[in-house]
N, C-alpha and C. Protein backbone atom coordinates (compact mmCIF):
# COMPACT_ATOMS: atom_id res chain seq x y z
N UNK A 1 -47.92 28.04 -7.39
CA UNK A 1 -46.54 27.75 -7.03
C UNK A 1 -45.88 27.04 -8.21
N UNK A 2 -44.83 27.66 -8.75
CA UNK A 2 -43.78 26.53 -10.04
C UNK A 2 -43.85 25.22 -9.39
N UNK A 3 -43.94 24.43 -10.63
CA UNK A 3 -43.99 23.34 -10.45
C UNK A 3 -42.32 22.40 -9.44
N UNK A 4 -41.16 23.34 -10.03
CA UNK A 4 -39.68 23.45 -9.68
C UNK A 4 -39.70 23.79 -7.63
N UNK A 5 -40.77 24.51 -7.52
CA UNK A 5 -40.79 24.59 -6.18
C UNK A 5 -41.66 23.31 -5.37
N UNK A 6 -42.26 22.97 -6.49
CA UNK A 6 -43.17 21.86 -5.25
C UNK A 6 -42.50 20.76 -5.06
N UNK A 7 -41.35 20.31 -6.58
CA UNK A 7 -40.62 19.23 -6.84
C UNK A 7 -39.40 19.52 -5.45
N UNK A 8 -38.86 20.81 -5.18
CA UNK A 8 -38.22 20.56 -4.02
C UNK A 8 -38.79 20.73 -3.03
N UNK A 9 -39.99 21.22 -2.32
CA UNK A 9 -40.66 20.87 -1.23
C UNK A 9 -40.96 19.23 -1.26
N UNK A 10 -41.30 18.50 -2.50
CA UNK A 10 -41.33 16.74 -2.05
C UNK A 10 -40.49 16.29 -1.59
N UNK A 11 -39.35 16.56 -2.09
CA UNK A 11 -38.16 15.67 -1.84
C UNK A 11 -37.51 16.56 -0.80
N UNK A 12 -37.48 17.04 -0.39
CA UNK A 12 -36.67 17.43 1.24
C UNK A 12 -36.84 16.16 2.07
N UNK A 13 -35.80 16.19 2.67
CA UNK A 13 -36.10 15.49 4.12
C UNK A 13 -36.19 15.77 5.01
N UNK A 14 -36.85 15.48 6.09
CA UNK A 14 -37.53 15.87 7.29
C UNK A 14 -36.45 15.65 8.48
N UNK A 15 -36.23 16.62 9.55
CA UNK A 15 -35.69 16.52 10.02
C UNK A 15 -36.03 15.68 11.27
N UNK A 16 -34.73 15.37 11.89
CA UNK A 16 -35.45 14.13 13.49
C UNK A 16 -35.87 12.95 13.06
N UNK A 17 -36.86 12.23 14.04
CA UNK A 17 -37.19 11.02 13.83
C UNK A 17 -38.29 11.41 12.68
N UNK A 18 -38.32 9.78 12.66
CA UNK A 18 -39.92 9.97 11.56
C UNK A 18 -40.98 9.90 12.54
N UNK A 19 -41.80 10.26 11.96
CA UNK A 19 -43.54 10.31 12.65
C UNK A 19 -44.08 8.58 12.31
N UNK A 20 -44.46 7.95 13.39
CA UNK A 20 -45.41 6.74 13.15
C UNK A 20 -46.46 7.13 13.44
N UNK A 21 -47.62 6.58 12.68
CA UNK A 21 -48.96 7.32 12.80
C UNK A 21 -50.03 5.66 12.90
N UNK A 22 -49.33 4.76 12.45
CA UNK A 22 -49.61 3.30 12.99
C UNK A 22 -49.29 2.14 13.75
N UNK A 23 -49.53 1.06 14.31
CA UNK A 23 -48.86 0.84 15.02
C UNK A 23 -47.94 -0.25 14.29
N UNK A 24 -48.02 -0.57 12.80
CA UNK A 24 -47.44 -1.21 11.96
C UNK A 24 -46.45 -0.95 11.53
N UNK A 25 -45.01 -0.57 11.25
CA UNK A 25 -44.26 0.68 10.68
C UNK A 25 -44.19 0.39 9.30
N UNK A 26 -44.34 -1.08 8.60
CA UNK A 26 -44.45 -1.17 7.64
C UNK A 26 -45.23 -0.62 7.09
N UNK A 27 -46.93 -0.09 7.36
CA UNK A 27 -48.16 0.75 6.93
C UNK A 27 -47.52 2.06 6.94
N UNK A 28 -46.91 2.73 7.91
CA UNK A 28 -45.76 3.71 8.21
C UNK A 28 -45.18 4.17 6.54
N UNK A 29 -44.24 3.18 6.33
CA UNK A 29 -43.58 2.77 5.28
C UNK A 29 -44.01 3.15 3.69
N UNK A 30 -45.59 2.42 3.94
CA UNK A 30 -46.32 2.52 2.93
C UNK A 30 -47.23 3.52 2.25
N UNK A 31 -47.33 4.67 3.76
CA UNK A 31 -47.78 5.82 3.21
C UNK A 31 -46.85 6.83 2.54
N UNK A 32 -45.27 6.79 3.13
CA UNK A 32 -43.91 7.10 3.07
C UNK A 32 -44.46 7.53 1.58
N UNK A 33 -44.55 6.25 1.05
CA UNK A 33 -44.35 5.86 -0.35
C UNK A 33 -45.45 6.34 -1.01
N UNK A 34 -46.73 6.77 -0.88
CA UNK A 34 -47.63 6.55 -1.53
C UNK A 34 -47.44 8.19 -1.58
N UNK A 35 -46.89 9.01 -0.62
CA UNK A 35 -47.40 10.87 -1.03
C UNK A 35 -45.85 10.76 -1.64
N UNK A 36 -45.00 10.11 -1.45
CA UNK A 36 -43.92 10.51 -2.26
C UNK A 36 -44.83 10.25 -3.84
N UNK A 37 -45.02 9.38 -4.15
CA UNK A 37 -45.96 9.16 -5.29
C UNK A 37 -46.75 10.21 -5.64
N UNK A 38 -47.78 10.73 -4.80
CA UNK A 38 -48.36 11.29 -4.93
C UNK A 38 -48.01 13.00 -5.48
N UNK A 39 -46.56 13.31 -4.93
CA UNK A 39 -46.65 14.49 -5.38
C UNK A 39 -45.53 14.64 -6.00
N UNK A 40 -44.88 13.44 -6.97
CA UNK A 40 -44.27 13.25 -8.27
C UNK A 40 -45.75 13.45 -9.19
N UNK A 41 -46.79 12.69 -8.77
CA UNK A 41 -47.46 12.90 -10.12
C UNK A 41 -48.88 14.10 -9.74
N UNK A 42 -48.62 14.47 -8.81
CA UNK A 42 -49.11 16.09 -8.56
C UNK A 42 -48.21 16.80 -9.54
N UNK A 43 -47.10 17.02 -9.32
CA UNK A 43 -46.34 17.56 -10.10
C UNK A 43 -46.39 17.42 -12.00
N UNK A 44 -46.41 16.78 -12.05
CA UNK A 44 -46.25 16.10 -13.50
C UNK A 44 -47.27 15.75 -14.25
N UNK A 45 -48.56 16.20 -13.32
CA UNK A 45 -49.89 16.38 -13.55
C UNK A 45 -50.13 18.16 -14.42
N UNK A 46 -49.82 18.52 -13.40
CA UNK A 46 -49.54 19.94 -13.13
C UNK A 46 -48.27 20.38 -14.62
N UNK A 47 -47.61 20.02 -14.82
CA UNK A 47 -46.56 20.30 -15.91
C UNK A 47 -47.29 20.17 -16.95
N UNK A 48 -47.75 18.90 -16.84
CA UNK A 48 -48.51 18.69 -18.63
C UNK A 48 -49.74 19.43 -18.96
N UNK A 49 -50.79 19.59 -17.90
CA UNK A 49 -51.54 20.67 -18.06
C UNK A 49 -51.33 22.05 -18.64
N UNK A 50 -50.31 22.41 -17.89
CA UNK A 50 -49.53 23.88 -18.64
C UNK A 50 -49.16 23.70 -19.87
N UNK A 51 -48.02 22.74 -20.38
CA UNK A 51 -47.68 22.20 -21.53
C UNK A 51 -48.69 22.18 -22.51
N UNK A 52 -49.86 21.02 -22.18
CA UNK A 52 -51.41 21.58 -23.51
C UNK A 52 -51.86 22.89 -23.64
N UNK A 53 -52.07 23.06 -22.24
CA UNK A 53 -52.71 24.91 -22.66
C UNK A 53 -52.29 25.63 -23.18
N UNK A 54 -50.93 26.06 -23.12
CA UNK A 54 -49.62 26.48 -23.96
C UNK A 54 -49.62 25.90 -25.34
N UNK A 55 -49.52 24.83 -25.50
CA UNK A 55 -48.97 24.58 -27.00
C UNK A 55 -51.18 24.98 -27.74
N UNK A 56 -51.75 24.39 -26.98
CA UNK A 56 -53.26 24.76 -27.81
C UNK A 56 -53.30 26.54 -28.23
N UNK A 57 -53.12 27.41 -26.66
CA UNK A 57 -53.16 28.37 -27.12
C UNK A 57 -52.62 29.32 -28.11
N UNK A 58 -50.92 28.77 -28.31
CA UNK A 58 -50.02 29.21 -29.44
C UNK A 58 -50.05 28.60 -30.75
N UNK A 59 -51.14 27.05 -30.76
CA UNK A 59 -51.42 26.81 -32.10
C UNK A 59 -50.03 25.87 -32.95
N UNK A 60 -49.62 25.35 -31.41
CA UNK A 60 -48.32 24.73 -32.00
C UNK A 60 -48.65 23.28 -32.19
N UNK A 61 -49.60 22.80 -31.30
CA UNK A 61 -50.39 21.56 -31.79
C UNK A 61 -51.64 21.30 -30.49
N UNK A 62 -51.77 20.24 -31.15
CA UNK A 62 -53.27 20.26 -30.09
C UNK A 62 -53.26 19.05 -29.00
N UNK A 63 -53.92 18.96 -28.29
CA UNK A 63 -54.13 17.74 -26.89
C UNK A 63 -54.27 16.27 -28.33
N UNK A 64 -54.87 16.69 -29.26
CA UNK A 64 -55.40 15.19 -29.86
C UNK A 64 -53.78 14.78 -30.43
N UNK A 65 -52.88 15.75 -30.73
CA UNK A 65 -51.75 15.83 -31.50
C UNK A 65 -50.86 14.73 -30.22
N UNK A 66 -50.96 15.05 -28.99
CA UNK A 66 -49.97 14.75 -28.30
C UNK A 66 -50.43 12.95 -28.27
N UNK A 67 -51.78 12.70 -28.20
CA UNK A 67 -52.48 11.31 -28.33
C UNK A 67 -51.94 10.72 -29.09
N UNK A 68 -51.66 10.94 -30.53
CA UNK A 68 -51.41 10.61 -31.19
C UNK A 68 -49.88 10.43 -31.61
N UNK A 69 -49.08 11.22 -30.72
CA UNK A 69 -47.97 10.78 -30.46
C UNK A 69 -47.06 9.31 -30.51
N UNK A 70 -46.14 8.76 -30.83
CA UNK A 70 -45.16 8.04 -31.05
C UNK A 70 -43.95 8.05 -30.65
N UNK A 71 -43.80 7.53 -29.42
CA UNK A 71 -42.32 7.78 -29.01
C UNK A 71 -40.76 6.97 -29.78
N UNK A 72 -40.06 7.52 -29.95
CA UNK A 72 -38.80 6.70 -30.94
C UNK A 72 -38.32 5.65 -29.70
N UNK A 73 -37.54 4.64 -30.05
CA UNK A 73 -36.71 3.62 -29.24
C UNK A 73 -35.61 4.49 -28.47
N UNK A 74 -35.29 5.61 -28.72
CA UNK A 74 -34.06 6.26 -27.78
C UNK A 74 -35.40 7.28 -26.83
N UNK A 75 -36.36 7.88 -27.36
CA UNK A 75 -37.26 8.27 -26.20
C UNK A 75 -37.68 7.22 -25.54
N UNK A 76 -38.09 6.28 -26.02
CA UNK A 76 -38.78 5.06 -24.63
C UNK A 76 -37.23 4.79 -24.13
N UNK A 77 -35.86 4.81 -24.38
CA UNK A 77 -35.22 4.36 -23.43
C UNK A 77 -34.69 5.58 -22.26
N UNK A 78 -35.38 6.53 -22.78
CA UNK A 78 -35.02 7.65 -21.63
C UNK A 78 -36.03 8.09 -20.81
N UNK A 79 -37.33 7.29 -21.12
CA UNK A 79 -38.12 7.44 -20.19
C UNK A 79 -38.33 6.56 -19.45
N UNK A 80 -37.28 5.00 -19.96
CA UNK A 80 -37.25 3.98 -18.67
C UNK A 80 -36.27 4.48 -17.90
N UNK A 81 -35.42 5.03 -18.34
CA UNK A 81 -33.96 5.43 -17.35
C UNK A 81 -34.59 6.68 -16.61
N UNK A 82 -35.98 7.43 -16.62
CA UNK A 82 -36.55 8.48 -15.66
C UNK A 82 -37.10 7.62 -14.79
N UNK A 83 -38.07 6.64 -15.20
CA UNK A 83 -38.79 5.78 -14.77
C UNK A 83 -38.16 4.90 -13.55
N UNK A 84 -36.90 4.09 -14.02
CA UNK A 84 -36.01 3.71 -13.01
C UNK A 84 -35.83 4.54 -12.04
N UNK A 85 -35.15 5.78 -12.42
CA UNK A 85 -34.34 6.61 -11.23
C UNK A 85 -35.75 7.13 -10.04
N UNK A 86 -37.39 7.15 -10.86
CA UNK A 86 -38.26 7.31 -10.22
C UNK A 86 -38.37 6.02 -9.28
N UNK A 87 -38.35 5.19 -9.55
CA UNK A 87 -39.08 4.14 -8.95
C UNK A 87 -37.91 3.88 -7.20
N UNK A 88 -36.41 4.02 -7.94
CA UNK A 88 -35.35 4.04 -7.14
C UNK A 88 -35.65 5.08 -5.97
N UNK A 89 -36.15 5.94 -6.32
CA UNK A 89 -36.59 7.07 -4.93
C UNK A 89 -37.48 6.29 -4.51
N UNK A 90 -39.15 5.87 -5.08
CA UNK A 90 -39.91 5.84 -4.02
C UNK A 90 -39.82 5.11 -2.99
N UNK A 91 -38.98 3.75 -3.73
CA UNK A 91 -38.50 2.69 -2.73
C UNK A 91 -37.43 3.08 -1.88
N UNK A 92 -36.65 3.95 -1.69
CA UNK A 92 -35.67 4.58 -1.59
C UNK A 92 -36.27 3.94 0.15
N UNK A 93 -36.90 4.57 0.76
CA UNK A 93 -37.10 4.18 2.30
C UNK A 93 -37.04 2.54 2.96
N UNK A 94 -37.53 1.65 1.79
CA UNK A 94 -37.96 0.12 2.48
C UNK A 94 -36.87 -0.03 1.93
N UNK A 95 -35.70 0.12 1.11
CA UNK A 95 -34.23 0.03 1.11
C UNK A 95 -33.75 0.07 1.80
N UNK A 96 -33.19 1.40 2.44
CA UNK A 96 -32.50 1.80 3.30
C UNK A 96 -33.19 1.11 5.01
N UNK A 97 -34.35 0.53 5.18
CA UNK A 97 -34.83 -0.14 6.22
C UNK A 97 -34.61 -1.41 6.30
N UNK A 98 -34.50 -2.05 5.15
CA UNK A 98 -33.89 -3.41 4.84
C UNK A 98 -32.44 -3.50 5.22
N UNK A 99 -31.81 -2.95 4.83
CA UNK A 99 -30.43 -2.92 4.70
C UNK A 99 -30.04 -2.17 6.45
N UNK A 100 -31.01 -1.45 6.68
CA UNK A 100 -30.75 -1.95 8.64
C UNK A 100 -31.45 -2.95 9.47
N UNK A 101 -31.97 -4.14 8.57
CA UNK A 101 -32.33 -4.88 8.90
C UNK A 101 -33.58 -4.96 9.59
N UNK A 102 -34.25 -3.65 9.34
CA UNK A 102 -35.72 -3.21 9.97
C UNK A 102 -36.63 -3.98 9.15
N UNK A 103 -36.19 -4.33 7.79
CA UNK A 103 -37.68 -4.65 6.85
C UNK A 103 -37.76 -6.39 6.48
């Protein structure tokens, strides 16, 4: 499956209530969070894999090449501003539960 299809099967939202599967909702909460996690970096697991095999097999550089990598000060600031907007989703639920005064 493209990686583009699994990224929108994560993030859909579910229709109706939510499912409690504990009797905690905060534990609730916390699994919320942990497969949202989980299949950002399913995903992005999955991307970079393709990405080495690809660049090894075409000889454009190698897995040790990417190690050895160096990111510039405008790449590390665009991978905190991914990083943010990531982190802003996963919490995205104990937000919006706070702010109805659930959390």
């Amino acid at each position: 499956m493209p990686s583009e299809q699994v990224t929108k099967m994560a993030t859909r939202r579910a229709k109706g209530a939510n499912p409690h599967f504990f009797d905690d909702p905060n534990i609730d909460r916390l699994l919320t969070m942990m497969m949202n996690m989980a299949a950002e970096i399913s995903v992005l697991r999955d991307r970079l894999d393709t990405h080495e095999r690809v660049a090894e097999a075409k000889g454009a550089y190698t897995p040790a090449d990417l190690e050895a990598f160096e990111p510039s000060d405008a790449i590390r600031a665009a991978r905190d501003q991914w990083r943010n907007k990531f982190l802003d989703r996963l919490l995205k639920t104990m937000e919006q539960d706070y702010d109805k005064g659930l959390g």
